[in-house]
N, C-alpha and C. Protein backbone atom coordinates (compact mmCIF):
# COMPACT_ATOMS: atom_id res chain seq x y z
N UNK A 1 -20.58 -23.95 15.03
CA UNK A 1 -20.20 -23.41 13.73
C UNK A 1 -18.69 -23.57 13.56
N UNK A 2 -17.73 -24.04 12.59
CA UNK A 2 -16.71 -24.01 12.31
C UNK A 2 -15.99 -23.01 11.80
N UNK A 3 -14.77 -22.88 11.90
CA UNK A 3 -13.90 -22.05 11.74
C UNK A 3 -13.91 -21.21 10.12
N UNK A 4 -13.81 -19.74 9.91
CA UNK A 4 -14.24 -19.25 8.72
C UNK A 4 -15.87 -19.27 7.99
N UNK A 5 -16.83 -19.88 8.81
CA UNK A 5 -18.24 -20.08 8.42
C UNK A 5 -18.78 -18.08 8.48
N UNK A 6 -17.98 -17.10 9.95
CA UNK A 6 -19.07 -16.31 9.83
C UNK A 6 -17.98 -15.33 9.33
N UNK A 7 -18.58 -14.58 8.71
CA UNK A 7 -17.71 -13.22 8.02
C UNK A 7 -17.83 -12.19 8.47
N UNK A 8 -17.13 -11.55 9.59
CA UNK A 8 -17.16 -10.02 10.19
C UNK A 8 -17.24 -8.67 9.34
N UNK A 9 -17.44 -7.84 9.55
CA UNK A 9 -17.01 -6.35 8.98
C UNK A 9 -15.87 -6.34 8.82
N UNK A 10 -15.32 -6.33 9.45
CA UNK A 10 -13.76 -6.12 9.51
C UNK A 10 -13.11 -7.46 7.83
N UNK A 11 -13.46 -8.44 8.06
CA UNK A 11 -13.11 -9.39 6.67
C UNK A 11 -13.67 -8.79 5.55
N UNK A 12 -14.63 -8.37 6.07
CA UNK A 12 -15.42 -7.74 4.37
C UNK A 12 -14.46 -6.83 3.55
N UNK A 13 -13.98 -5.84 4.86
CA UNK A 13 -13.49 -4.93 4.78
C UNK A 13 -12.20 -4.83 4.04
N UNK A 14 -11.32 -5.70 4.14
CA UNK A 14 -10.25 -6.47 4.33
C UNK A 14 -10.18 -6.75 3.11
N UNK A 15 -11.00 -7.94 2.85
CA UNK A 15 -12.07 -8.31 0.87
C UNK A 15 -11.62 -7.56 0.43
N UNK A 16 -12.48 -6.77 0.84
CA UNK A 16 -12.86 -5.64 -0.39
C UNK A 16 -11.60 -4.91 -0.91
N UNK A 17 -11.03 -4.43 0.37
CA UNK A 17 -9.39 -3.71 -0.08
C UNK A 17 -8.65 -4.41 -0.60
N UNK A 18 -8.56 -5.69 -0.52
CA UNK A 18 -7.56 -6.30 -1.24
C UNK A 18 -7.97 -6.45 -2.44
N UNK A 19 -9.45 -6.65 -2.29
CA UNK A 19 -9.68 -7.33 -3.83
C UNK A 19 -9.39 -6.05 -5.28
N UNK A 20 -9.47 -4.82 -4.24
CA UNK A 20 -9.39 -3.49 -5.45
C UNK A 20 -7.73 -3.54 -5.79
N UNK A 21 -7.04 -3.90 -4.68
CA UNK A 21 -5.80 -3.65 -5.39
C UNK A 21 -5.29 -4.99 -6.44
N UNK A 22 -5.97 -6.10 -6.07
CA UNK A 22 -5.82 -7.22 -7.74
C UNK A 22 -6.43 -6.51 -8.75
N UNK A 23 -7.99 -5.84 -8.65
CA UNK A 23 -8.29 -5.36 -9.82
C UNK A 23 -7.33 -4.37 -10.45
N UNK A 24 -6.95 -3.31 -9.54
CA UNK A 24 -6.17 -2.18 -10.62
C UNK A 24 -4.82 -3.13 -10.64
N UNK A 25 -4.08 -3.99 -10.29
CA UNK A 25 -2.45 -4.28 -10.65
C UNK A 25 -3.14 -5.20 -11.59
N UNK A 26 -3.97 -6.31 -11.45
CA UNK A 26 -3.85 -7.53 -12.17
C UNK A 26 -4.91 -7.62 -13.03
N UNK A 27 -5.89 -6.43 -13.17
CA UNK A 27 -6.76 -6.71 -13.73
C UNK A 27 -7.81 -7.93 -13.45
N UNK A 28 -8.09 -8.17 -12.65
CA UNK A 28 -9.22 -9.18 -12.52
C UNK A 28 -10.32 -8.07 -12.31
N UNK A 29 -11.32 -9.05 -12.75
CA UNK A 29 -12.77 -8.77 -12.68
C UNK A 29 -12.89 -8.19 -10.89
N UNK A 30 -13.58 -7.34 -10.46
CA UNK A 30 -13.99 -7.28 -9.18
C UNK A 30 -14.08 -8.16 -8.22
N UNK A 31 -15.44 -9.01 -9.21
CA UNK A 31 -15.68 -10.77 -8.44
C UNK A 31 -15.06 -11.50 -8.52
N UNK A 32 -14.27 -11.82 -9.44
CA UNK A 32 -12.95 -12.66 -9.62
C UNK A 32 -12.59 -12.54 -8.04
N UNK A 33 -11.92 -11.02 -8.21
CA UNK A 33 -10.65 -10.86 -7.05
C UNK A 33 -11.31 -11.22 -5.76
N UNK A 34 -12.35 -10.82 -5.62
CA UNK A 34 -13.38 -11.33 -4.26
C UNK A 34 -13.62 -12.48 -3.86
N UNK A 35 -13.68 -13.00 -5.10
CA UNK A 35 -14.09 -14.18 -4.88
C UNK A 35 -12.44 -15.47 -5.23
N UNK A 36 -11.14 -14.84 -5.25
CA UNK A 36 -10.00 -15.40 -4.98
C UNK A 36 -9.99 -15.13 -3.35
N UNK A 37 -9.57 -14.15 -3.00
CA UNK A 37 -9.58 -13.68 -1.80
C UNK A 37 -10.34 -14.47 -0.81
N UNK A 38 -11.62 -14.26 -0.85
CA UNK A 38 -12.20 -15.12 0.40
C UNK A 38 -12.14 -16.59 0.44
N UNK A 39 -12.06 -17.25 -0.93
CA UNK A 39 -12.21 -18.13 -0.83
C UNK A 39 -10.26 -18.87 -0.08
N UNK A 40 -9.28 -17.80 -0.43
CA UNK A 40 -8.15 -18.11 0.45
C UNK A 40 -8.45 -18.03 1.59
N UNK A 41 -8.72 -16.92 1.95
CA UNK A 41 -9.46 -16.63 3.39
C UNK A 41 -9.57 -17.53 4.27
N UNK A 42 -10.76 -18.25 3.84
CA UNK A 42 -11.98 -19.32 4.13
C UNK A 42 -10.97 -20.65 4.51
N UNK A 43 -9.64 -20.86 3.43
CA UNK A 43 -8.96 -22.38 3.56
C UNK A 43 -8.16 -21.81 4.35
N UNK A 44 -7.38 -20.98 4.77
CA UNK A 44 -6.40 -20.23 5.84
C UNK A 44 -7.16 -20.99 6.57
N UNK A 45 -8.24 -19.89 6.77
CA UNK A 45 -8.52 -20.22 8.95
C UNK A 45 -8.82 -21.13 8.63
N UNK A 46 -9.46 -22.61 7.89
CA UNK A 46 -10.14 -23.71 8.23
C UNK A 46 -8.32 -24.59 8.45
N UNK A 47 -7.76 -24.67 7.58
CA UNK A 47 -6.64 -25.11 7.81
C UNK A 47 -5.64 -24.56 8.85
N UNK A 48 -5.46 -23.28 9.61
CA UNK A 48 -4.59 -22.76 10.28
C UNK A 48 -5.86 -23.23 11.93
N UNK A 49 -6.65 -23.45 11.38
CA UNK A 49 -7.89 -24.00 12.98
C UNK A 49 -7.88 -22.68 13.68
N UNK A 50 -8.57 -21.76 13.50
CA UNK A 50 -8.47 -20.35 13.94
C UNK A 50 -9.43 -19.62 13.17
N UNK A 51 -9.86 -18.95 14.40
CA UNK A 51 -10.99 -18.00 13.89
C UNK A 51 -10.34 -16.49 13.04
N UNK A 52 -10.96 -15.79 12.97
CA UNK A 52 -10.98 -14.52 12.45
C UNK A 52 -10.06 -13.34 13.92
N UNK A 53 -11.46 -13.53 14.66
CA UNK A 53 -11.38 -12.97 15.21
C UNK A 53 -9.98 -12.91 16.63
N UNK A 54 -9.57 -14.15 16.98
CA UNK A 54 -8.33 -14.42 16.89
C UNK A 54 -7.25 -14.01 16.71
N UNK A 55 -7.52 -13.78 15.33
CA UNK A 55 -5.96 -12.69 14.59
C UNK A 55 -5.43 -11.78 15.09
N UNK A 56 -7.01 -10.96 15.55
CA UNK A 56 -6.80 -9.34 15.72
C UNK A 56 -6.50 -9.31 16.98
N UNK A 57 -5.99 -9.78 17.78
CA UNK A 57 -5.90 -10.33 18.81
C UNK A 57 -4.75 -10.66 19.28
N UNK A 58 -4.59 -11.35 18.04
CA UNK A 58 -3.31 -12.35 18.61
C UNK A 58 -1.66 -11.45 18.41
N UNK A 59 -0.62 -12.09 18.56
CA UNK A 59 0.68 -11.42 18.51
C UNK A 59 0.69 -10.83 17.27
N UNK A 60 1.46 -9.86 16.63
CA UNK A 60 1.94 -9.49 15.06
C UNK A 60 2.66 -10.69 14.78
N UNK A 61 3.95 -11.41 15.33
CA UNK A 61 4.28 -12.66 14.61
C UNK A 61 3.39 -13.57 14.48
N UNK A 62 2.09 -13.75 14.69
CA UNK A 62 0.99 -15.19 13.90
C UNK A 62 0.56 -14.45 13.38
N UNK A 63 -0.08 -12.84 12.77
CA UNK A 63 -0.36 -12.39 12.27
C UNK A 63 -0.04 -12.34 11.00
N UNK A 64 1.48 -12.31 11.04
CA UNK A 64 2.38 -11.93 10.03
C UNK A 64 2.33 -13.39 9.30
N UNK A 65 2.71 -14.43 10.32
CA UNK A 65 2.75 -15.75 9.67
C UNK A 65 1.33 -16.51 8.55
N UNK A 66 0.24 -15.69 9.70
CA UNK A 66 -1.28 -15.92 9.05
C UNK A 66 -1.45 -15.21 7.29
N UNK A 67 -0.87 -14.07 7.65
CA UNK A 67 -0.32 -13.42 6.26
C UNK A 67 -0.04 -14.15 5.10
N UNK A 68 1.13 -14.41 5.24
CA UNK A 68 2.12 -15.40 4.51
C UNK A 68 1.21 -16.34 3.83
N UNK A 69 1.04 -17.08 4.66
CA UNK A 69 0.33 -18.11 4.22
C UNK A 69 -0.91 -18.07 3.33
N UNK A 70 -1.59 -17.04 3.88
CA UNK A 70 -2.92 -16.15 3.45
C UNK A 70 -2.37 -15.96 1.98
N UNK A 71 -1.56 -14.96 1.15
CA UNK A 71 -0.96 -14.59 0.50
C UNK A 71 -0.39 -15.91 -0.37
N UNK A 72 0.33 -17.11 -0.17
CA UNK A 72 0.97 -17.63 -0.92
C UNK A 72 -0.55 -18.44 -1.58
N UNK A 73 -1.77 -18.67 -0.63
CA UNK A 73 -2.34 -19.29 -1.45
C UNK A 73 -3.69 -18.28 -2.52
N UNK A 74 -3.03 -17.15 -2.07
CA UNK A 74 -3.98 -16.03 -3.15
C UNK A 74 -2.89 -15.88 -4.55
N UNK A 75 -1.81 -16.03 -4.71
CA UNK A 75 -0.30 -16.49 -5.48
C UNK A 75 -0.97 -17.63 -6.11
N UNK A 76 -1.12 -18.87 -5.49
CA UNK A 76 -1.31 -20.25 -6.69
C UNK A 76 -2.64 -19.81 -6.83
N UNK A 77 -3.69 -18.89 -6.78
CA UNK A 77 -4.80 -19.32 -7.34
C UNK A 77 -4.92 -18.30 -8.88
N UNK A 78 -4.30 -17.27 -8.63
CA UNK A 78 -3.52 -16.21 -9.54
C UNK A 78 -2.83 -16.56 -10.48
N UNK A 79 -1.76 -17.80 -10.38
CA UNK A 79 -0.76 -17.99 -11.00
C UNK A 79 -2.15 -19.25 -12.24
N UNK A 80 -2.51 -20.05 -11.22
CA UNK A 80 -3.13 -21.26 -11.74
C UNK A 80 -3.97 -20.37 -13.10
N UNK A 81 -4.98 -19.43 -12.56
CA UNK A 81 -5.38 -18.87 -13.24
C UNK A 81 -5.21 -18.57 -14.62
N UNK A 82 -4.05 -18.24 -15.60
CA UNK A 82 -3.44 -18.00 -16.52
C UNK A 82 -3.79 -17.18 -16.62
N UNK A 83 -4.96 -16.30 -16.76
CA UNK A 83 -5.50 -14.94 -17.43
C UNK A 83 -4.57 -13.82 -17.02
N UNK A 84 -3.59 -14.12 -15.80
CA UNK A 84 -2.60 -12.83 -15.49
C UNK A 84 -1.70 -12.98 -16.05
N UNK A 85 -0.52 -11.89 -16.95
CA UNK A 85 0.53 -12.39 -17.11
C UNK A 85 1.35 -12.39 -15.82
N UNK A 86 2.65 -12.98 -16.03
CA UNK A 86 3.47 -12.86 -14.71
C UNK A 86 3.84 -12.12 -14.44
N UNK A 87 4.07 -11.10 -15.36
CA UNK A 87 5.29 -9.90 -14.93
C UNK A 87 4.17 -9.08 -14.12
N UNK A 88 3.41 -9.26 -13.87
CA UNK A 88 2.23 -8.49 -12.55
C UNK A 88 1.86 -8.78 -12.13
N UNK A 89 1.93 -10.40 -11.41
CA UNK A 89 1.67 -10.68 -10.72
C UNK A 89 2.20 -10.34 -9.29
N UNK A 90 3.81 -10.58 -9.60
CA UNK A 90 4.90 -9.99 -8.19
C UNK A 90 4.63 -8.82 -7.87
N UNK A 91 4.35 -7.64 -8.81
CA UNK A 91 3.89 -6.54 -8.85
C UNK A 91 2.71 -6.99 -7.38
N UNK A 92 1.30 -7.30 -8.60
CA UNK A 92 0.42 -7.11 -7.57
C UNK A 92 0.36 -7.74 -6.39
N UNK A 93 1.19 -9.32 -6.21
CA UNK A 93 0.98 -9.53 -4.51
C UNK A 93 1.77 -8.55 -3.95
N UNK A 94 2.79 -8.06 -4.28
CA UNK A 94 3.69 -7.53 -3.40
C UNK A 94 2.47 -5.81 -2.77
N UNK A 95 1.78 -5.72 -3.45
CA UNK A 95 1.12 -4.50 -3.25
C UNK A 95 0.03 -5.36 -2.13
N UNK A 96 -0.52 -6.20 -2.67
CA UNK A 96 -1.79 -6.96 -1.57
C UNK A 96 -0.98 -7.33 -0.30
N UNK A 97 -0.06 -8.02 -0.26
CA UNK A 97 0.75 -8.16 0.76
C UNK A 97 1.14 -6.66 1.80
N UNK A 98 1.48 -5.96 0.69
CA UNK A 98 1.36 -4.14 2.40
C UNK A 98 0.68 -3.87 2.39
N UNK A 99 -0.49 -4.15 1.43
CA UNK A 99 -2.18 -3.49 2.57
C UNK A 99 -2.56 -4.18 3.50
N UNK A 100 -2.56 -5.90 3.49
CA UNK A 100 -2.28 -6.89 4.59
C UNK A 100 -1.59 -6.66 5.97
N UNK A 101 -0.78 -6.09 5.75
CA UNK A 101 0.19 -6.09 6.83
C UNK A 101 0.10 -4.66 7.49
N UNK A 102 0.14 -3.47 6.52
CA UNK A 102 -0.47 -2.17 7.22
C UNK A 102 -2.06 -2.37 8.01
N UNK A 103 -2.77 -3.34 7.63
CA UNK A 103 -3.89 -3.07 8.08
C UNK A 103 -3.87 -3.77 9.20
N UNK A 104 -2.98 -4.76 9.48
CA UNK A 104 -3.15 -5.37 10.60
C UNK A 104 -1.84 -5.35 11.38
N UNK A 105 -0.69 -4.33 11.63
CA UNK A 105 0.18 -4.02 11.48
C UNK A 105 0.02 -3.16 13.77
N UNK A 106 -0.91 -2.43 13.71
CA UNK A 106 -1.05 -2.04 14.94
C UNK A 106 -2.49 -2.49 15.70
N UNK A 107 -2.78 -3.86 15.59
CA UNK A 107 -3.85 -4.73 16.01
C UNK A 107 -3.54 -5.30 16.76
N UNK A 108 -4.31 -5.76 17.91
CA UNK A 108 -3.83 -6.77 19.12
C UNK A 108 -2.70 -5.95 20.32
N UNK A 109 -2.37 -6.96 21.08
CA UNK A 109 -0.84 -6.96 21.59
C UNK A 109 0.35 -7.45 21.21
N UNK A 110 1.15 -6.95 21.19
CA UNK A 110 2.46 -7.23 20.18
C UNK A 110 3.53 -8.31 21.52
């Protein structure tokens, strides 16, 4: 099975929280945001060659970096989108970005 094929609890989990904080900043649809989200998700680990499970695991700096990256491409799919205006968009990554990072913030070994 390849990388991002199986979806843990913990990702769902993850989903789901993020996807509520696009709905209340940016207004997207629920499934929208769910379905931005994983599908970043999904090109992260297939492109970063890394599992899930991995992460939680691994140092806070690839974490953080996995982040980033995670994040800039939930940004172009947002931006591409048009239905957001901009002035909430910075708003809302900047909010998806510290639930990201609080949640995975005391995971692994540092």
């Amino acid at each position: 099975m390849s990388t991002g094929d199986i979806v843990s609890p913990r990702q769902i989990q993850l989903i789901q929280g993020a996807a509520v904080i696009l709905v209340e900043r940016l207004y997207l649809s629920k499934e929208e945001a769910i379905s931005i989200i994983s599908e970043s998700l999904r090109e992260e680990l297939k492109e970063s060659k890394v599992l899930f499970e991995f992460l939680e695991i691994g140092t806070l700096a690839y974490r953080q970096a996995f982040i980033r990256n995670l994040v800039h491409r939930v940004e172009l799919k947002i931006v591409a989108n048009k239905s957001v205006p901009h002035s909430r968009i910075k708003e809302g990554i900047d909010a998806f970005v510290k639930l990201l990072y609080a949640s995975w913030a005391s995971l692994g070994s540092q």
